[in-house]
PDB file of N, CA and C in Angstrom:
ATOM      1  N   UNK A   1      39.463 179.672  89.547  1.00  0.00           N
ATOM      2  CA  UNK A   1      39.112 179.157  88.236  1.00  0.00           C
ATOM      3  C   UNK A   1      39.250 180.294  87.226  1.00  0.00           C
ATOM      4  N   UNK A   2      39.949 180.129  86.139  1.00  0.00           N
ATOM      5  CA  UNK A   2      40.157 181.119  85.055  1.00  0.00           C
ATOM      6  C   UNK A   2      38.562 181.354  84.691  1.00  0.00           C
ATOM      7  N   UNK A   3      38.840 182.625  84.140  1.00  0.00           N
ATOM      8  CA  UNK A   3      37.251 183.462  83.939  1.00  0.00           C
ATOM      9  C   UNK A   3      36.513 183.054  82.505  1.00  0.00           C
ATOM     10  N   UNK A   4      37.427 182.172  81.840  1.00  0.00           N
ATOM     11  CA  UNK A   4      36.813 181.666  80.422  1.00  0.00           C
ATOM     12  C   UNK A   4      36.315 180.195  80.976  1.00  0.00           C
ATOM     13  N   UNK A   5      36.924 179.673  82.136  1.00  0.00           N
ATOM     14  CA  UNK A   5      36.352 178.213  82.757  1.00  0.00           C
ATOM     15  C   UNK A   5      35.013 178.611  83.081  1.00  0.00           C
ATOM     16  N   UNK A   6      34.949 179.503  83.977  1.00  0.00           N
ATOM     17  CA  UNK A   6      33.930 180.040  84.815  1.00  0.00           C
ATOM     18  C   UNK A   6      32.471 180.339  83.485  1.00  0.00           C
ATOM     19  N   UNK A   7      33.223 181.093  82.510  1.00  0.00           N
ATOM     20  CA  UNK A   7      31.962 181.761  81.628  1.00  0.00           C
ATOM     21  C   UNK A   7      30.885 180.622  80.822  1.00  0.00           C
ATOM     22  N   UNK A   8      32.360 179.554  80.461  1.00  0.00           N
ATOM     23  CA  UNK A   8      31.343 178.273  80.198  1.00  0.00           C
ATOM     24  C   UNK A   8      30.758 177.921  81.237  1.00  0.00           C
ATOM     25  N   UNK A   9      31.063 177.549  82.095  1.00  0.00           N
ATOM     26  CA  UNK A   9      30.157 177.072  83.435  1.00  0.00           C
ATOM     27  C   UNK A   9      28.718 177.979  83.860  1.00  0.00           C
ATOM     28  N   UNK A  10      28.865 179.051  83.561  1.00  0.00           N
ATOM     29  CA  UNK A  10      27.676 180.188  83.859  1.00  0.00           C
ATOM     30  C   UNK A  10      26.485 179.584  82.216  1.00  0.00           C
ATOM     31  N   UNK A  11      27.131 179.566  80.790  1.00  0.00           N
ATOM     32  CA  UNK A  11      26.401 179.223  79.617  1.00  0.00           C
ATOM     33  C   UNK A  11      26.044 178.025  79.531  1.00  0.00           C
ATOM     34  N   UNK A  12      26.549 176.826  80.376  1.00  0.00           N
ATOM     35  CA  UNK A  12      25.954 175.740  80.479  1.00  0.00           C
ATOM     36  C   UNK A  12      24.731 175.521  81.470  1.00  0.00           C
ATOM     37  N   UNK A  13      24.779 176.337  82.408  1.00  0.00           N
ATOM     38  CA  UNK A  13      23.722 176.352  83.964  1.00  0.00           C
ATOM     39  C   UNK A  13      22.703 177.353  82.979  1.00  0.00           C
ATOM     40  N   UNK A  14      23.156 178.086  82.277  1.00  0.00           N
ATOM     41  CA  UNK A  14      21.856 178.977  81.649  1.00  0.00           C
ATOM     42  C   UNK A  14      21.058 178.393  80.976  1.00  0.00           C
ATOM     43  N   UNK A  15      22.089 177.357  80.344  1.00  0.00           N
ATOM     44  CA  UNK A  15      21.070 176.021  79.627  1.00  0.00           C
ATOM     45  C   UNK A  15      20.415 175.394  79.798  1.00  0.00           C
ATOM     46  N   UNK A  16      20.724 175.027  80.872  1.00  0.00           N
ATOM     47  CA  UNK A  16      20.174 173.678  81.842  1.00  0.00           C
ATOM     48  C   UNK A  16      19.159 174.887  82.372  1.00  0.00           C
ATOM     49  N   UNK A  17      18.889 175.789  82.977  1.00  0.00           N
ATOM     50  CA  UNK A  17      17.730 175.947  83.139  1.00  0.00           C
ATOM     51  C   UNK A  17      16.500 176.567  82.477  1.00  0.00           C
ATOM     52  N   UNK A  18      17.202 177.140  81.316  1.00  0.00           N
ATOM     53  CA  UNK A  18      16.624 177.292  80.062  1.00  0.00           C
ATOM     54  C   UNK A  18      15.711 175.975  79.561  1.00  0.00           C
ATOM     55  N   UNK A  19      16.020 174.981  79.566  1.00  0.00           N
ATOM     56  CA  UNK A  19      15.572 173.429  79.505  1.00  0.00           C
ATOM     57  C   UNK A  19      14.899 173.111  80.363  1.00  0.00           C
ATOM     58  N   UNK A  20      14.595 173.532  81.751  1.00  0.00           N
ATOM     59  CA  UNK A  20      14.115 173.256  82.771  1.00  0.00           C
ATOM     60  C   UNK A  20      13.300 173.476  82.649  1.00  0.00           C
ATOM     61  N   UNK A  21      12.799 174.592  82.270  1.00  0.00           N
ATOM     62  CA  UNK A  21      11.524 176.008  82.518  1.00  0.00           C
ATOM     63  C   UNK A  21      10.544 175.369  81.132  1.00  0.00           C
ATOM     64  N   UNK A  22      11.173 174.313  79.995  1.00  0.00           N
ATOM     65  CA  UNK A  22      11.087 174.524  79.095  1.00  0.00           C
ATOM     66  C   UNK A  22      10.550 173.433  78.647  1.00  0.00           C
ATOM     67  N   UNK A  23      11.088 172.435  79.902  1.00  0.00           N
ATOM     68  CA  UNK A  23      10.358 171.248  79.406  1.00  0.00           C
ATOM     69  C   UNK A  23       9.565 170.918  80.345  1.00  0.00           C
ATOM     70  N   UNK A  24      10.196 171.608  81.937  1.00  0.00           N
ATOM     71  CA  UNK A  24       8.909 170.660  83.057  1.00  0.00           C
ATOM     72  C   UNK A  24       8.258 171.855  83.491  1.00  0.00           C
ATOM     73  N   UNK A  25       8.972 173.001  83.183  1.00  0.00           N
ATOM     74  CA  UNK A  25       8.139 174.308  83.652  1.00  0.00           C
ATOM     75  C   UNK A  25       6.875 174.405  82.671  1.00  0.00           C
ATOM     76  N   UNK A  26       6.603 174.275  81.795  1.00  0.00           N
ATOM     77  CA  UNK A  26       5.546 174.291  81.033  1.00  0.00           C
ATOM     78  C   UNK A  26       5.084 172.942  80.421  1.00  0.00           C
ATOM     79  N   UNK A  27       5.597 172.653  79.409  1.00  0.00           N
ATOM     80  CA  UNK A  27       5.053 171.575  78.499  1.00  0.00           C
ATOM     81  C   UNK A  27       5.166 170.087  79.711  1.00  0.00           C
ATOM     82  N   UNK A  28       5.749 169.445  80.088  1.00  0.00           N
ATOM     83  CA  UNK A  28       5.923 168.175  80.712  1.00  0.00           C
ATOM     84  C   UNK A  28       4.530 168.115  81.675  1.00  0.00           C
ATOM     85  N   UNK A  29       4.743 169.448  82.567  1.00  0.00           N
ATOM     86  CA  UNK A  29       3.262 169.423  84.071  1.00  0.00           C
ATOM     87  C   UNK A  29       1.959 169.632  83.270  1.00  0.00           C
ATOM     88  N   UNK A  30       2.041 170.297  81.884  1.00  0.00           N
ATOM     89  CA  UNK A  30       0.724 170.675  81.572  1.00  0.00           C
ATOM     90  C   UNK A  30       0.430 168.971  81.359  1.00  0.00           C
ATOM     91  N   UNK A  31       1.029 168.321  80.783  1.00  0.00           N
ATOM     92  CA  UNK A  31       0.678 167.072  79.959  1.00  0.00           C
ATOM     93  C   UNK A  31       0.028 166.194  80.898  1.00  0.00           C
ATOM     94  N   UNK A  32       1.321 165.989  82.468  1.00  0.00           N
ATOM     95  CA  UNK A  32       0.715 164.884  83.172  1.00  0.00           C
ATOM     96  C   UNK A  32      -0.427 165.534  83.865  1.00  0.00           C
ATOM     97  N   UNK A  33      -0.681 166.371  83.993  1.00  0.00           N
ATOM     98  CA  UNK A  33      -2.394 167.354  84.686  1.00  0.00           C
ATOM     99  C   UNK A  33      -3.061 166.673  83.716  1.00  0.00           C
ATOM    100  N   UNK A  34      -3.302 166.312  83.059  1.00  0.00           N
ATOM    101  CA  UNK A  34      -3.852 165.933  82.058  1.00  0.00           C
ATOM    102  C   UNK A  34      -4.860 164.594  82.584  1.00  0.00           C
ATOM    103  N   UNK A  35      -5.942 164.512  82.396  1.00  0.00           N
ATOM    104  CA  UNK A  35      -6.734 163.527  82.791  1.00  0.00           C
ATOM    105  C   UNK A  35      -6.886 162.259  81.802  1.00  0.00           C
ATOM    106  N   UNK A  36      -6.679 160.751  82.186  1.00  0.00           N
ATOM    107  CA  UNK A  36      -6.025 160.075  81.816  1.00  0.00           C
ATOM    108  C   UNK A  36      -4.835 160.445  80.504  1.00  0.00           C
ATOM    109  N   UNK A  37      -3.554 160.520  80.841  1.00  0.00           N
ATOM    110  CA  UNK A  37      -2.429 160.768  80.409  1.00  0.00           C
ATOM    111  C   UNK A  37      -1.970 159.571  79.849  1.00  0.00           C
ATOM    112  N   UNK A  38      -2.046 158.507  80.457  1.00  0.00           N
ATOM    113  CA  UNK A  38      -1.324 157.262  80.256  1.00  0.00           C
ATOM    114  C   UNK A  38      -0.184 157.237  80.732  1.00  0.00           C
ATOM    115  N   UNK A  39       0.034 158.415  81.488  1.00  0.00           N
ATOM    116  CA  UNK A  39       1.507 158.264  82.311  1.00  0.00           C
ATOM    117  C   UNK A  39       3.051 158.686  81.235  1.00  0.00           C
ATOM    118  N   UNK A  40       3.815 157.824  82.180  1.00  0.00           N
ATOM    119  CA  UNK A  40       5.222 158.042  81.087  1.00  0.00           C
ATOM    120  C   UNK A  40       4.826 157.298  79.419  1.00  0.00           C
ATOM    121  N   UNK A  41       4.358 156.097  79.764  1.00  0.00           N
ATOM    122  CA  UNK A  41       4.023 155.578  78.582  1.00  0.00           C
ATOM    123  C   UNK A  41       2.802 155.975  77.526  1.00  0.00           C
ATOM    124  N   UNK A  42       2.195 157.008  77.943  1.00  0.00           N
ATOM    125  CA  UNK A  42       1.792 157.377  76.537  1.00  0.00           C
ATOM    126  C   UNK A  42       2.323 159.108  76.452  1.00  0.00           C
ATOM    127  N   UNK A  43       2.897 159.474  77.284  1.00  0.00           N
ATOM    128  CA  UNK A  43       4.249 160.358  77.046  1.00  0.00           C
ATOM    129  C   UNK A  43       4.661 159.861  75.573  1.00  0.00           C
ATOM    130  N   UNK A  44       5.463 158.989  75.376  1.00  0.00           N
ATOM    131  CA  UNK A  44       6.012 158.336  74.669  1.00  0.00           C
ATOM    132  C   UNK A  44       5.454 157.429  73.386  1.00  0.00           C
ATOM    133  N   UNK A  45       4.391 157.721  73.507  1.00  0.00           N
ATOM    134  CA  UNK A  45       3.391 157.237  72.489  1.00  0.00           C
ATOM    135  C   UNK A  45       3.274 158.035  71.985  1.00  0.00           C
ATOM    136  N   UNK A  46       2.892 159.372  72.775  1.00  0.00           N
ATOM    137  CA  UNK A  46       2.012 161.063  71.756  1.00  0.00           C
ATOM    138  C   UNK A  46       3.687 161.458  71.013  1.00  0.00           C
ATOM    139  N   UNK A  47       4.990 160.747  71.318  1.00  0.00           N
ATOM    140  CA  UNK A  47       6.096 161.585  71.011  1.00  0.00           C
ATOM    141  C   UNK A  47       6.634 161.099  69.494  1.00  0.00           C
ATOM    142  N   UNK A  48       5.328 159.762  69.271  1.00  0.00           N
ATOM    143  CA  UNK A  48       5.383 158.997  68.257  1.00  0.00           C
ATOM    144  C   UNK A  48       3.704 158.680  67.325  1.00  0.00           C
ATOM    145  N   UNK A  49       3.175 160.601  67.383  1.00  0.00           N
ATOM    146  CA  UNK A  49       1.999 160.427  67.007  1.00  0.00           C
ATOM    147  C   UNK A  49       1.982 160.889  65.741  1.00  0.00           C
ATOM    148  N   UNK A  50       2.712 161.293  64.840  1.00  0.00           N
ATOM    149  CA  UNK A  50       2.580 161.504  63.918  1.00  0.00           C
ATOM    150  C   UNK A  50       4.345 161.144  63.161  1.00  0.00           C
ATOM    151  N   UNK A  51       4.727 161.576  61.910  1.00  0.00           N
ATOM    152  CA  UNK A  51       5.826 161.055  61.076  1.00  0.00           C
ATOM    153  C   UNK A  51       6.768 162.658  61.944  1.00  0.00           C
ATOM    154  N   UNK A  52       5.902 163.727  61.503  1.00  0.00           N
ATOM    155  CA  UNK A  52       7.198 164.766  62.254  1.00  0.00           C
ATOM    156  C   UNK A  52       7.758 165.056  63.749  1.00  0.00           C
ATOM    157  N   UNK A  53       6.308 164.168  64.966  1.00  0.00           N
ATOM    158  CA  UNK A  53       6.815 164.166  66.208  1.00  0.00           C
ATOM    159  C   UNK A  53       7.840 162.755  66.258  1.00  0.00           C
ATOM    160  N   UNK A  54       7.839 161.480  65.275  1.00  0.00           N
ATOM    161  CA  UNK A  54       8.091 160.886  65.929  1.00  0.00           C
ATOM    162  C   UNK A  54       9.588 160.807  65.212  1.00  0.00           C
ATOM    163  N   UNK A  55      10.047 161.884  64.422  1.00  0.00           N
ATOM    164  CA  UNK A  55      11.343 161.959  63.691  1.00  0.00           C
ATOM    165  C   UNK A  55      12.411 162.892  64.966  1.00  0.00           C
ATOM    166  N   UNK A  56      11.790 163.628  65.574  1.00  0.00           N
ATOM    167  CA  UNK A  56      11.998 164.514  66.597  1.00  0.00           C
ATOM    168  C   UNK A  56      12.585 163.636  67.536  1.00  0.00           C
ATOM    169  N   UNK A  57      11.370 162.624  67.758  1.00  0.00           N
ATOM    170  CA  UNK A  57      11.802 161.730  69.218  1.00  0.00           C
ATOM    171  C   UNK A  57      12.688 160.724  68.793  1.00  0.00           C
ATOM    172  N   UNK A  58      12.752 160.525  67.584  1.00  0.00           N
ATOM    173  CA  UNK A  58      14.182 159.297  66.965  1.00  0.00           C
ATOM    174  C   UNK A  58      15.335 160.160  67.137  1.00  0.00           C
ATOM    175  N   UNK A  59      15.149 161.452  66.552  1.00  0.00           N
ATOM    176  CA  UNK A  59      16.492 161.947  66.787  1.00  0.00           C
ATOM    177  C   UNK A  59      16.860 162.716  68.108  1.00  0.00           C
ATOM    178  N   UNK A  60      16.191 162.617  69.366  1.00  0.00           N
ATOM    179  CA  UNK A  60      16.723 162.875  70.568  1.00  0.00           C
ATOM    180  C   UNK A  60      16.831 161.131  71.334  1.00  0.00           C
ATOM    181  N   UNK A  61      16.588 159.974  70.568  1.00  0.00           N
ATOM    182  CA  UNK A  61      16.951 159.082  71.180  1.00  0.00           C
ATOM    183  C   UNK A  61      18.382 158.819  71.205  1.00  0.00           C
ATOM    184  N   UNK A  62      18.595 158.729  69.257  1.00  0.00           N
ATOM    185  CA  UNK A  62      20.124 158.935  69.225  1.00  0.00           C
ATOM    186  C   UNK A  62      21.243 159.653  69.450  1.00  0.00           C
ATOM    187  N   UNK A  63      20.606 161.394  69.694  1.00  0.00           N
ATOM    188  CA  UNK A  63      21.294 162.406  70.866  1.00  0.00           C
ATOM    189  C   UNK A  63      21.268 161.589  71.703  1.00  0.00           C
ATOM    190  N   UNK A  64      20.531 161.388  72.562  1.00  0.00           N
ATOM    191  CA  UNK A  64      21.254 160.498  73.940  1.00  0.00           C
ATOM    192  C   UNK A  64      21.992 159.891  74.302  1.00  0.00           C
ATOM    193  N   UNK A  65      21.947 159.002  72.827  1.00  0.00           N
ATOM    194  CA  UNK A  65      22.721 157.603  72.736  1.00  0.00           C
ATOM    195  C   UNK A  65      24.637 158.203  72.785  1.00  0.00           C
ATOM    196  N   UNK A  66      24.349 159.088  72.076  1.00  0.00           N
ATOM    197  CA  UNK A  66      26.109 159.788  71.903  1.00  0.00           C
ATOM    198  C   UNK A  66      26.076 160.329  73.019  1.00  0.00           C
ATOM    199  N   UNK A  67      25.197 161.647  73.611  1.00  0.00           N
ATOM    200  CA  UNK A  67      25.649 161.908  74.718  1.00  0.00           C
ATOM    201  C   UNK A  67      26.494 161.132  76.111  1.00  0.00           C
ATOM    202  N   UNK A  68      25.638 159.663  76.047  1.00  0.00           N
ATOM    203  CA  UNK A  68      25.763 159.484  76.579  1.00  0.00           C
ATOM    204  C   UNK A  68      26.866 158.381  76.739  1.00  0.00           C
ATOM    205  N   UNK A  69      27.282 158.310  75.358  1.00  0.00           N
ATOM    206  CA  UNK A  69      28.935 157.716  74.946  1.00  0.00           C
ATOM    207  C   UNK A  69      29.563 158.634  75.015  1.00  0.00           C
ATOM    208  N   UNK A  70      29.643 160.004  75.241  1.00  0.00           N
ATOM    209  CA  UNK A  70      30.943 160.745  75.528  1.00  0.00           C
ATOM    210  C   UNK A  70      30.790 161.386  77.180  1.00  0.00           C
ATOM    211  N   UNK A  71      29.446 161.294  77.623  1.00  0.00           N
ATOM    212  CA  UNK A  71      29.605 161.113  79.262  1.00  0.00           C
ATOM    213  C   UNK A  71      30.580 160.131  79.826  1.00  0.00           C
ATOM    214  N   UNK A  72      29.968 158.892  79.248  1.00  0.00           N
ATOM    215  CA  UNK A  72      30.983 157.641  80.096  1.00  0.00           C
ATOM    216  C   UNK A  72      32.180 157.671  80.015  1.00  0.00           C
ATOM    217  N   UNK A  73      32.895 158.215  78.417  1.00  0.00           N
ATOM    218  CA  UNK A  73      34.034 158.580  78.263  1.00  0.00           C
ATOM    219  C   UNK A  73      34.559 159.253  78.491  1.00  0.00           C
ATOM    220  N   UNK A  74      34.083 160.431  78.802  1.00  0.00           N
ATOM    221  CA  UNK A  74      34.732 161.706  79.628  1.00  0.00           C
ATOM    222  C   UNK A  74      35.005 161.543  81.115  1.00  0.00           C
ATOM    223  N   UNK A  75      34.042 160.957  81.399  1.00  0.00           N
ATOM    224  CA  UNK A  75      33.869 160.860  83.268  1.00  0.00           C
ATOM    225  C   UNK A  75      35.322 159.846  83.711  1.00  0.00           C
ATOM    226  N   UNK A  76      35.002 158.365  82.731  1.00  0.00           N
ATOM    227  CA  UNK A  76      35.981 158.091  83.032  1.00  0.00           C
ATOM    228  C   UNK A  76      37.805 158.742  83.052  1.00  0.00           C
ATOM    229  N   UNK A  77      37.702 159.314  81.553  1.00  0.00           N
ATOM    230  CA  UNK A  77      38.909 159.996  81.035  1.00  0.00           C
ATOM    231  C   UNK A  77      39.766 161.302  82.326  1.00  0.00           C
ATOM    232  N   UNK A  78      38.491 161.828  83.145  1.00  0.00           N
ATOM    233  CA  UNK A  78      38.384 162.943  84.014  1.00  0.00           C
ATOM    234  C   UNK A  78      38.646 162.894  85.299  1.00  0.00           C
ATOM    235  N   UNK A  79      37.669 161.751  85.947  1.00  0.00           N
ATOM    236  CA  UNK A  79      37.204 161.358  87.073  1.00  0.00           C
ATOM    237  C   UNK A  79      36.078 162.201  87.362  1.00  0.00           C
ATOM    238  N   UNK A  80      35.380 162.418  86.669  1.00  0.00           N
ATOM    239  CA  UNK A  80      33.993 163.049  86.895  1.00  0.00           C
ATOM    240  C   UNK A  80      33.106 161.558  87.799  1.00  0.00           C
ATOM    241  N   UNK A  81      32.569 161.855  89.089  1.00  0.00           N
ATOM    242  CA  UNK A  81      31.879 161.016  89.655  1.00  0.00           C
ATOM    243  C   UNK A  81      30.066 160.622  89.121  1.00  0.00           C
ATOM    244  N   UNK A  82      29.854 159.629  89.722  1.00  0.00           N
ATOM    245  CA  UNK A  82      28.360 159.277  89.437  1.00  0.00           C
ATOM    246  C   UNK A  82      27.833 159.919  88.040  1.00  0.00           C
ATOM    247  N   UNK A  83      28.467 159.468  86.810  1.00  0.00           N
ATOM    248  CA  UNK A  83      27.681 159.648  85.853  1.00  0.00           C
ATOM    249  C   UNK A  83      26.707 158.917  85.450  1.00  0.00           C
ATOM    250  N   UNK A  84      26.402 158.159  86.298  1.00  0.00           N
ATOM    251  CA  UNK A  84      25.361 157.453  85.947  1.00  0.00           C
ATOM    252  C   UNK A  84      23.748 157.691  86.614  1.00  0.00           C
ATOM    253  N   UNK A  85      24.118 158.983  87.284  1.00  0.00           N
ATOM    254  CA  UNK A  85      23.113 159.803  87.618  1.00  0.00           C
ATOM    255  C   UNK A  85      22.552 160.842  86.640  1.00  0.00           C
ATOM    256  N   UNK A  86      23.950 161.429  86.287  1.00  0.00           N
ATOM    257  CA  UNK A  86      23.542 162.628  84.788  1.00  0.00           C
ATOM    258  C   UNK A  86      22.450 161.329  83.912  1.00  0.00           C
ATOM    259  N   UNK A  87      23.314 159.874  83.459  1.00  0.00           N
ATOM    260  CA  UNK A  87      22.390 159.400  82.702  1.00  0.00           C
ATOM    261  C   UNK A  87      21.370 159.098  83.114  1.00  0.00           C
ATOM    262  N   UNK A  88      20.727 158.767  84.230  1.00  0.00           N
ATOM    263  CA  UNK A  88      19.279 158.005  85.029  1.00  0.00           C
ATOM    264  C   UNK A  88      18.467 159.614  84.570  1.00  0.00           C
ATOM    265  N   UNK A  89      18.827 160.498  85.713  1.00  0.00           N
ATOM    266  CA  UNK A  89      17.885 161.782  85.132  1.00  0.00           C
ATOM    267  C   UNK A  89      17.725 162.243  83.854  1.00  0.00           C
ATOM    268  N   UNK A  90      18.996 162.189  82.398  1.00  0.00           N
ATOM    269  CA  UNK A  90      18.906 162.346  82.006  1.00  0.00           C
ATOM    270  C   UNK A  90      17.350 161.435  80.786  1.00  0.00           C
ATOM    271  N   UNK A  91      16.717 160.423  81.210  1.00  0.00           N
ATOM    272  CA  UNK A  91      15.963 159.669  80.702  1.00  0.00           C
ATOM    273  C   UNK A  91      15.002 160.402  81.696  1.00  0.00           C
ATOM    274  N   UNK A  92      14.758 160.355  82.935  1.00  0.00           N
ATOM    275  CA  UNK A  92      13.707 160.972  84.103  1.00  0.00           C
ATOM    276  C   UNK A  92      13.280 162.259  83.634  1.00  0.00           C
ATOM    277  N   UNK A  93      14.153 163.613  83.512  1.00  0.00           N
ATOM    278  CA  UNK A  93      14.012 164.704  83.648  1.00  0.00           C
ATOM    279  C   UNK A  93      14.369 165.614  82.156  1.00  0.00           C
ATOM    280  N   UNK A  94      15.281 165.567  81.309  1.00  0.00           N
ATOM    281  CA  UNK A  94      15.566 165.889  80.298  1.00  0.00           C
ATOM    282  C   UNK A  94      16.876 166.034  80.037  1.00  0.00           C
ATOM    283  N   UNK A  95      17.106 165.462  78.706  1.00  0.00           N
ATOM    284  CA  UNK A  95      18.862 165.508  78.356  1.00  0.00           C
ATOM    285  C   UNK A  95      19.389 166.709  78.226  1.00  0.00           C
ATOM    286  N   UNK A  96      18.392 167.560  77.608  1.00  0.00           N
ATOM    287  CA  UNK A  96      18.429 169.125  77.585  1.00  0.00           C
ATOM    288  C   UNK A  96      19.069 169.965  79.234  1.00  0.00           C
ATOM    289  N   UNK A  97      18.857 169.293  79.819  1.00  0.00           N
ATOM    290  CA  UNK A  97      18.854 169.762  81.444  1.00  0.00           C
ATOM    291  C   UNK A  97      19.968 169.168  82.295  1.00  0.00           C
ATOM    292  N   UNK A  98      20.262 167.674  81.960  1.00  0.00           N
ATOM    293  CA  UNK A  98      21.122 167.161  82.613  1.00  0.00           C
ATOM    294  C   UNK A  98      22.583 167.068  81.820  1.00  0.00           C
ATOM    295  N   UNK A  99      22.444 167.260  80.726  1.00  0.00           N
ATOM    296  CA  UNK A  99      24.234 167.245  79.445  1.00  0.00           C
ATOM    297  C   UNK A  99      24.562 168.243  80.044  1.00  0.00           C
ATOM    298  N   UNK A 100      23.964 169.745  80.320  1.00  0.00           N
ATOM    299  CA  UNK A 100      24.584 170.775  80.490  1.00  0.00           C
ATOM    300  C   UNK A 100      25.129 170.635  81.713  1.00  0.00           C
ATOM    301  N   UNK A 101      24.400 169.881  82.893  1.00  0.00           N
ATOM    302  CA  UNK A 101      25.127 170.084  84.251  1.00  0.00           C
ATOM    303  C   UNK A 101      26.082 168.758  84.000  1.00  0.00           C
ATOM    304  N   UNK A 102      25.971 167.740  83.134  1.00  0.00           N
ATOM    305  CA  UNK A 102      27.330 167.126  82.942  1.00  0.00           C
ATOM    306  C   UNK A 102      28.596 167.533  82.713  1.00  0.00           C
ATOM    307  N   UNK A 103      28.254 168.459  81.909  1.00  0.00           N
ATOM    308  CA  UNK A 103      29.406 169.272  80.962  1.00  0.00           C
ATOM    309  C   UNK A 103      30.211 170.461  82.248  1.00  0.00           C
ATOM    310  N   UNK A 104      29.548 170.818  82.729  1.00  0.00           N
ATOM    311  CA  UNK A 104      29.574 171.792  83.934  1.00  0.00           C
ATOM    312  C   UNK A 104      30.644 171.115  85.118  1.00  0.00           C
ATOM    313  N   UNK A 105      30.109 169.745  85.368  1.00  0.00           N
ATOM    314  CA  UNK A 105      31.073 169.002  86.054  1.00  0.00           C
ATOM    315  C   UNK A 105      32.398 168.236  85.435  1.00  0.00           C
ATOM    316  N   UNK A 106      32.258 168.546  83.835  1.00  0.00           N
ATOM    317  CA  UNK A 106      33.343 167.954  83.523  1.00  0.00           C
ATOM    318  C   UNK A 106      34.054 169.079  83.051  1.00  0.00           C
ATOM    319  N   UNK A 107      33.673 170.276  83.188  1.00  0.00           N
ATOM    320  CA  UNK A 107      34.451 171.852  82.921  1.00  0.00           C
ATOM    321  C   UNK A 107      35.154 172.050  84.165  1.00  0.00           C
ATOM    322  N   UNK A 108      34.920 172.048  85.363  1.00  0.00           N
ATOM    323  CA  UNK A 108      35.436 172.141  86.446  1.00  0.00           C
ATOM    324  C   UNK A 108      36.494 171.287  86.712  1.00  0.00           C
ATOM    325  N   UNK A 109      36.362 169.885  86.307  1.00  0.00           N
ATOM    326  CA  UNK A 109      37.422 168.741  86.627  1.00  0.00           C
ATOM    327  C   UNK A 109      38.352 169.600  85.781  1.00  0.00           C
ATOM    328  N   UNK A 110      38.413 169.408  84.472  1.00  0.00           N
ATOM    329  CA  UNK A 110      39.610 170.318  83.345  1.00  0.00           C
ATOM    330  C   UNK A 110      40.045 171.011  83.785  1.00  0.00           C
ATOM    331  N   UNK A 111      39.763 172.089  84.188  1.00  0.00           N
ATOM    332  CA  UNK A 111      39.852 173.299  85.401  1.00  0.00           C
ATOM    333  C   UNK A 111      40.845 173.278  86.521  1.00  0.00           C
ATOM    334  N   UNK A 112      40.135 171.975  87.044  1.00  0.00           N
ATOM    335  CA  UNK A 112      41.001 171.858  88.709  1.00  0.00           C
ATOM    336  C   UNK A 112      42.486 171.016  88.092  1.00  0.00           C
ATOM    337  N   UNK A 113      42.244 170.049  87.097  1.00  0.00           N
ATOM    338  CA  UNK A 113      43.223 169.390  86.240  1.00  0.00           C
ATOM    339  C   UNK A 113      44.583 170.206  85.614  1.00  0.00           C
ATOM    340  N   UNK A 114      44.011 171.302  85.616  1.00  0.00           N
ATOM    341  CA  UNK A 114      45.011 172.712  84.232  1.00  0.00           C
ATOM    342  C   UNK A 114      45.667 172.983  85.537  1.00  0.00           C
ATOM    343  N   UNK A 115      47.485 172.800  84.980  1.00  0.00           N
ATOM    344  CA  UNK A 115      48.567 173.523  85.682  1.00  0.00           C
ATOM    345  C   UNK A 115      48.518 174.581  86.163  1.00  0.00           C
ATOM    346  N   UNK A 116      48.288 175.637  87.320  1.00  0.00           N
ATOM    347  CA  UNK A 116      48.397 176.572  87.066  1.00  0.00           C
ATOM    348  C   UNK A 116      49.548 177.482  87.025  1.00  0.00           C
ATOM    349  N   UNK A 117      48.803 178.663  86.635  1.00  0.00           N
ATOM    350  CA  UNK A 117      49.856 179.625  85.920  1.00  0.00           C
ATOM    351  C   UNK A 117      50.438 180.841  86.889  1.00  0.00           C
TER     352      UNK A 117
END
């Protein structure tokens, strides 16, 4: 794999676990420890508790929404497999966490795709 394929692939995994640490390493476990939480669903309530959290959570709904129109389109365009796993986790675990290892698998397809030289 050319070393500029590779370097994105290393800045996307840095992401994804940058996001990891970031959303379930701290903030996500502190929340559900939390004695009555209300679960996922008042997750999603507190993400709509005020006008500036819940402008935050409108605009990572509609991030998703594209992300996840240029997943389907890429995967197909690629043959990137089971994207419909990037999308399931990506609602489960964080979009922050799972776009990057999308992108990662659709850097590699390009990759294995490119003539070589």
């Amino acid at each position: 794999m050319p070393s500029g394929d590779r370097l994105l692939c290393i800045v996307y995994a840095v992401i994804a676990v940058g996001a990891l640490i970031a959303t379930w390493g701290t903030e996500n476990l502190k929340f559900f420890a939390l004695p009555n939480n209300g679960g996922a669903l008042g997750f999603i309530a507190l993400a709509y508790a005020n006008p500036a959290a819940a402008s935050i959570a409108n605009d990572l709904v509609f991030l998703l929404l594209a992300a996840f129109t240029l997943m389907i389109v890429e995967a197909k365009r690629l043959g990137v497999r089971f994207v419909w796993v990037y999308m399931l986790l990506s609602v489960a675990v964080a979009i922050s966490v799972m776009f990057p290892l999308f992108m990662i698998a659709r850097q590699l397809k390009i990759a294995a795709q490119r003539p070589r030289s």
